[in-house]
Structure formats: C-alpha cells, structure tokens
Protein backbone atom coordinates (compact mmCIF):
# COMPACT_ATOMS: atom_id res chain seq x y z
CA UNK A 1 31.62 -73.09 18.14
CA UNK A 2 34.48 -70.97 17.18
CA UNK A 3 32.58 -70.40 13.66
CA UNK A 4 29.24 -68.95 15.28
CA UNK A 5 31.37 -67.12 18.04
CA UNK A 6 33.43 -65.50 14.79
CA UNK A 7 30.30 -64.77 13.08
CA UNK A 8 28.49 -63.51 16.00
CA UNK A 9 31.44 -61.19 17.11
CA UNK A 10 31.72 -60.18 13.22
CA UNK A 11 27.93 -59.65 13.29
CA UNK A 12 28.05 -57.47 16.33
CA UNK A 13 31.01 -55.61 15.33
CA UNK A 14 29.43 -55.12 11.78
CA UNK A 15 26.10 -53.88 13.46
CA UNK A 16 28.42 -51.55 15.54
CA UNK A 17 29.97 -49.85 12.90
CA UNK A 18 26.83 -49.28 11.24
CA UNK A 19 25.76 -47.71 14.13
CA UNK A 20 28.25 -45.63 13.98
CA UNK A 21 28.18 -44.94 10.07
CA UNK A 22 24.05 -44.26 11.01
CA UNK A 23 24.88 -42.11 14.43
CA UNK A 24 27.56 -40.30 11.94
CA UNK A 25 25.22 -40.41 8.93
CA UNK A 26 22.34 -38.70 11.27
CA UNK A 27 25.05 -36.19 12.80
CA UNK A 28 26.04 -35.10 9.10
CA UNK A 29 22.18 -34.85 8.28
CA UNK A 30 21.46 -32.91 11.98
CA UNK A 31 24.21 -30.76 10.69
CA UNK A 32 22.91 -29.94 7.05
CA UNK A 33 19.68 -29.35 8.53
CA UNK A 34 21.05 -27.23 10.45
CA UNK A 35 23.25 -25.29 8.06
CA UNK A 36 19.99 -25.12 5.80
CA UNK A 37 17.93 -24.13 8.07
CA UNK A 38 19.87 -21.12 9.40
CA UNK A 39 20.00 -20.13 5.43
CA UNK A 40 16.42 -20.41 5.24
CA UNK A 41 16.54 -17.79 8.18
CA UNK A 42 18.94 -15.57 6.46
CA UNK A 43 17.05 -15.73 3.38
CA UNK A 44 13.64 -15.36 5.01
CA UNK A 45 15.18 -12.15 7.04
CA UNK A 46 17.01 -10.85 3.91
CA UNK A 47 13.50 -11.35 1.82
CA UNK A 48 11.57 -9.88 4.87
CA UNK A 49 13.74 -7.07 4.50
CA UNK A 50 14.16 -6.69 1.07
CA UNK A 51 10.16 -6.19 0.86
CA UNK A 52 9.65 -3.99 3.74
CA UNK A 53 12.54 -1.98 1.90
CA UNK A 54 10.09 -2.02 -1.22
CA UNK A 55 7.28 -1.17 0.64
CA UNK A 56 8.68 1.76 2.55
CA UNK A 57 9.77 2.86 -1.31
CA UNK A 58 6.25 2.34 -2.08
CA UNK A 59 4.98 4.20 0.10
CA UNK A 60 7.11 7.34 0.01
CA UNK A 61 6.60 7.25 -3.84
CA UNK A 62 2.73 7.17 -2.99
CA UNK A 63 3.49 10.02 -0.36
CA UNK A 64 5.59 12.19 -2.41
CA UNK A 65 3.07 11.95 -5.56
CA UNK A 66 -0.07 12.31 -2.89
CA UNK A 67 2.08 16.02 -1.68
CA UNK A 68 2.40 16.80 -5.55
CA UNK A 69 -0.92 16.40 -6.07
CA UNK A 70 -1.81 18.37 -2.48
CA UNK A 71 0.25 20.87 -4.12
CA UNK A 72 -1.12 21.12 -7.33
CA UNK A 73 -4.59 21.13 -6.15
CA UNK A 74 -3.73 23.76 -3.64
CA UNK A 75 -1.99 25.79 -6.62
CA UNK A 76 -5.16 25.66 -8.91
CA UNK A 77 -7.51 26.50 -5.96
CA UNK A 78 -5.40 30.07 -5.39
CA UNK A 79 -4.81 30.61 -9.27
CA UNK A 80 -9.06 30.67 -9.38
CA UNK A 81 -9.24 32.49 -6.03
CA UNK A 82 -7.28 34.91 -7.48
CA UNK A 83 -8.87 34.82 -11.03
CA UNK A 84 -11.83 35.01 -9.36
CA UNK A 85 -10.69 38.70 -7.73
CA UNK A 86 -9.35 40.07 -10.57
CA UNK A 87 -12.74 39.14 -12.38
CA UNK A 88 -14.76 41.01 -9.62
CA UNK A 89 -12.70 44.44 -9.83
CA UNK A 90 -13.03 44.53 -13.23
CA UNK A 91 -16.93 44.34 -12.88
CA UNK A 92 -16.01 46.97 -9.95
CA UNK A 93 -14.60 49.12 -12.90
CA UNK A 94 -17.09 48.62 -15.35
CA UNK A 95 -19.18 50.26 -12.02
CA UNK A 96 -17.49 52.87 -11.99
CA UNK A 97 -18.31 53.75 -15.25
CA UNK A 98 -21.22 55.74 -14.01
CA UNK A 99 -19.48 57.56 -11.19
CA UNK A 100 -17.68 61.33 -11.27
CA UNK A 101 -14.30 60.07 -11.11
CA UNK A 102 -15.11 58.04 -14.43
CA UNK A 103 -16.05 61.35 -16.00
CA UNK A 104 -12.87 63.24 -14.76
CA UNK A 105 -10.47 60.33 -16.03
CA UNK A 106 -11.98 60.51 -19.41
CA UNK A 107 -11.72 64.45 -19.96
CA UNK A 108 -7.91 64.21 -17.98
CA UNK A 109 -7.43 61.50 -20.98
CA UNK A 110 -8.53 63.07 -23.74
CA UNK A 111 -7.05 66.48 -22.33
CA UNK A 112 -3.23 65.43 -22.92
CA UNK A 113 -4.24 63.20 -26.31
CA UNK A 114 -5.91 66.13 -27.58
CA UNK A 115 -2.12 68.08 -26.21
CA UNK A 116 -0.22 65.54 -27.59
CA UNK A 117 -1.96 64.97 -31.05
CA UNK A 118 -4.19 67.97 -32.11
CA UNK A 119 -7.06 67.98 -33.64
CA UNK A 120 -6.55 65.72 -36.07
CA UNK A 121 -6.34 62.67 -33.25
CA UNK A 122 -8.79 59.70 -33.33
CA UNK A 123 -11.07 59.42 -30.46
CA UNK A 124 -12.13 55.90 -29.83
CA UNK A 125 -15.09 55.90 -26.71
CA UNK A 126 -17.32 53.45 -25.57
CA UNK A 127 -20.93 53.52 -27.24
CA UNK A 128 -22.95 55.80 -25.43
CA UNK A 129 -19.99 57.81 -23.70
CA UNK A 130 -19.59 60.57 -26.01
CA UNK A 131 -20.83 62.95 -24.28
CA UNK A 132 -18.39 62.87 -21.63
CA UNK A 133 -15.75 64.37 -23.81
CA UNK A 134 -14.60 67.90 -23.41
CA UNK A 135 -16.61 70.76 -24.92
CA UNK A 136 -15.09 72.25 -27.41
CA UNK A 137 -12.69 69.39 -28.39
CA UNK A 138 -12.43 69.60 -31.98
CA UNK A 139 -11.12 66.37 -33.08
CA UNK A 140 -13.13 62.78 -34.60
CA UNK A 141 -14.54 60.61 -32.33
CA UNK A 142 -15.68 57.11 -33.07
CA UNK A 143 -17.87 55.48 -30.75
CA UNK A 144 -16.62 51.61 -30.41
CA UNK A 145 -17.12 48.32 -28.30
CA UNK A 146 -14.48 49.10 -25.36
CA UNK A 147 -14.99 47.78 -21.75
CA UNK A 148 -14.34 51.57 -20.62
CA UNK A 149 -12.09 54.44 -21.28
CA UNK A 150 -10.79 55.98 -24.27
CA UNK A 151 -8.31 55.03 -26.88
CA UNK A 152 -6.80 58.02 -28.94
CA UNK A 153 -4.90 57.82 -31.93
CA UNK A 154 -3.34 60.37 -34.26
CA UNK A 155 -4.04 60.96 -37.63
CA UNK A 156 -1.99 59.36 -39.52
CA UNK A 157 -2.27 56.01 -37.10
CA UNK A 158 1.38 55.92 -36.20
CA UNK A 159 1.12 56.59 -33.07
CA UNK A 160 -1.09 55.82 -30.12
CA UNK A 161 -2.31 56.08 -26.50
CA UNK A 162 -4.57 53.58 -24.87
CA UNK A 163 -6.48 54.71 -21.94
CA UNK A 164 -8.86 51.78 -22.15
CA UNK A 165 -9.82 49.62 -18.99
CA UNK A 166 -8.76 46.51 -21.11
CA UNK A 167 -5.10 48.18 -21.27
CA UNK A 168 -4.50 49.64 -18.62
CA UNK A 169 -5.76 46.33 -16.55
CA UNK A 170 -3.77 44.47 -18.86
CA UNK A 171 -0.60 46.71 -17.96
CA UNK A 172 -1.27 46.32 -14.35
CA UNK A 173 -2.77 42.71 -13.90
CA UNK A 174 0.34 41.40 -13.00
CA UNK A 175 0.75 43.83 -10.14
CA UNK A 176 -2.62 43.50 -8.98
CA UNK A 177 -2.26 39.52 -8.57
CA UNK A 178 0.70 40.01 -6.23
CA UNK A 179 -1.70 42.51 -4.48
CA UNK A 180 -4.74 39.88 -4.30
CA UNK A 181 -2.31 37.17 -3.33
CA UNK A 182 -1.12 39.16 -0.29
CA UNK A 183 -4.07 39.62 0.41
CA UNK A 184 -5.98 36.16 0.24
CA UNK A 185 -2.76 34.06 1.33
CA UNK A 186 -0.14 35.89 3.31
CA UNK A 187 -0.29 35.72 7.04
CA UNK A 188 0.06 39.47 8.26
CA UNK A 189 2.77 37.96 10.57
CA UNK A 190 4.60 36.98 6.88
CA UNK A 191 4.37 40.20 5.92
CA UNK A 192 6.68 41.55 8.55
C-alpha cells in the first residue's frame, strides 16, 4: 500500500501544482487581457480622437472655402450693382444730350479750344450736333461717331483736348464708383 499511497499523494500533489501552474497560467492570461484591452481603449480613444480632429479640420476647411465663396459671390454681386449704375448715368448723359445745359457745355468747350488753338483747330462733334457750335467760329469741324461732346484738336495734331462723354467718364469713372459704392453699400451710420 505504500506504492498506491506514494502514487496517490504524487498524483494529488502533481494535480495541485497544475492547478496552480493553470490558476497562474489564467492570472497571466486575466492580466494580458487586461493590459490589451486597456490598449485597445487607448487606441480606440486616440483613433476616436484623431478622426474627430480630422473632421473638425474638415469642416473648417469646408467653412473657410464656403466664406470665400460667400465672399466672392458677394464681391461679384456689388461689382455688377455698381456696373450696373455707372451703365445707367451714362444713358442719363446720353439724355442730356438734348437738354440746355448740353448746349452750354459744348459752346463753353469749343470757346477755350477755339482760345487755345485758333482757327486752324479740328472740331470733332457728334453727327447731327453741329449746329450747336458757336456762330461765327471759324475753324473745321468734322462730324464723327462720339457718345457726346466735342473733341478738338489743333492743326498740326500735336496737341489735343477731349471734351467727349467717353473721356471725361473715363477720367472720372473711378471716382464715380467710390460715389455709387457709398451709396449702394455704406450704412449712413459708417459714414460718420
């Protein structure tokens, strides 16, 4: 009996030491899972973050272009507001054409040209405005396709003076678009 009392105290302490290899074994496994599992949190945080990060980037790149393009939009909406304007007083002027102050800016012009250059100057006058020259004024005039106004030149074509609506709109457009922009877009509480 000694054999089976050896083998069955070897047996039991073999299957207690297995145990505890297992009950280690399962700690050592408990505690990797564990350990992983916590990275798995980290990296799903850090990953949760990381695209939340890209998406707010996203989004402020799709916000920033989306102001641009407000901008821009806004820009191109005043530029023909204002083109629009400068369009309308020029048909204004062309109007005018037929009034008295028309008449009294051409002979003023063609006063100090004729001053200035003799009467060998150029006249240049819209078709059909001849007539609204000075009496008397003894120089050439050639009746041509301006917009309105006169264009004098002297003989010689060295020098020149441009009354013409074309000109003098183009020497003052500048001016007038700050005026029109004032006026269609400044707050009067801006202006102050």
């Amino acid at each position: 009996m000694g054999v089976e009392k050896l083998s069955t105290a070897i047996l039991e302490d073999s299957k207690k030491e297995a145990q505890k290899i297992t009950a280690s074994a399962q700690e050592q496994a408990d505690q990797l899972l564990h350990e992983e599992n916590a990275k798995f949190v980290l990296l799903r945080k850090s990953s949760e973050e990381s695209t939340k990060e890209l998406m707010d980037a996203h989004t402020n790149e799709r916000l920033a272009w989306a102001r641009l393009e407000s901008k821009r939009i806004n820009a191109e909406a005043k530029e023909d507001a204002i083109s629009n304007s400068l369009e309308s007083f020029l048909e204004e002027l062309n109007k005018s054409k037929k009034s008295k102050k028309y008449k009294e800016f051409v002979i003023r012009s063609a006063k100090t040209a004729y001053e200035q250059f003799g009467k060998d100057a150029v006249f240049y006058i819209c078709r059909g405005e001849k007539s609204l020259l000075p009496k008397g004024l003894n120089a050439k005039v050639v009746e041509s396709d301006l917009s309105g106004g006169l264009i004098i030149e002297s003989s010689d074509a060295k020098f020149r003076l441009d009354f013409s609506f074309d000109s003098l709109f183009d020497v003052q457009k500048e001016d007038l678009r700050k005026m029109v922009y004032q006026m269609l877009f400044e707050k009067k509480s801006d202006k102050k």
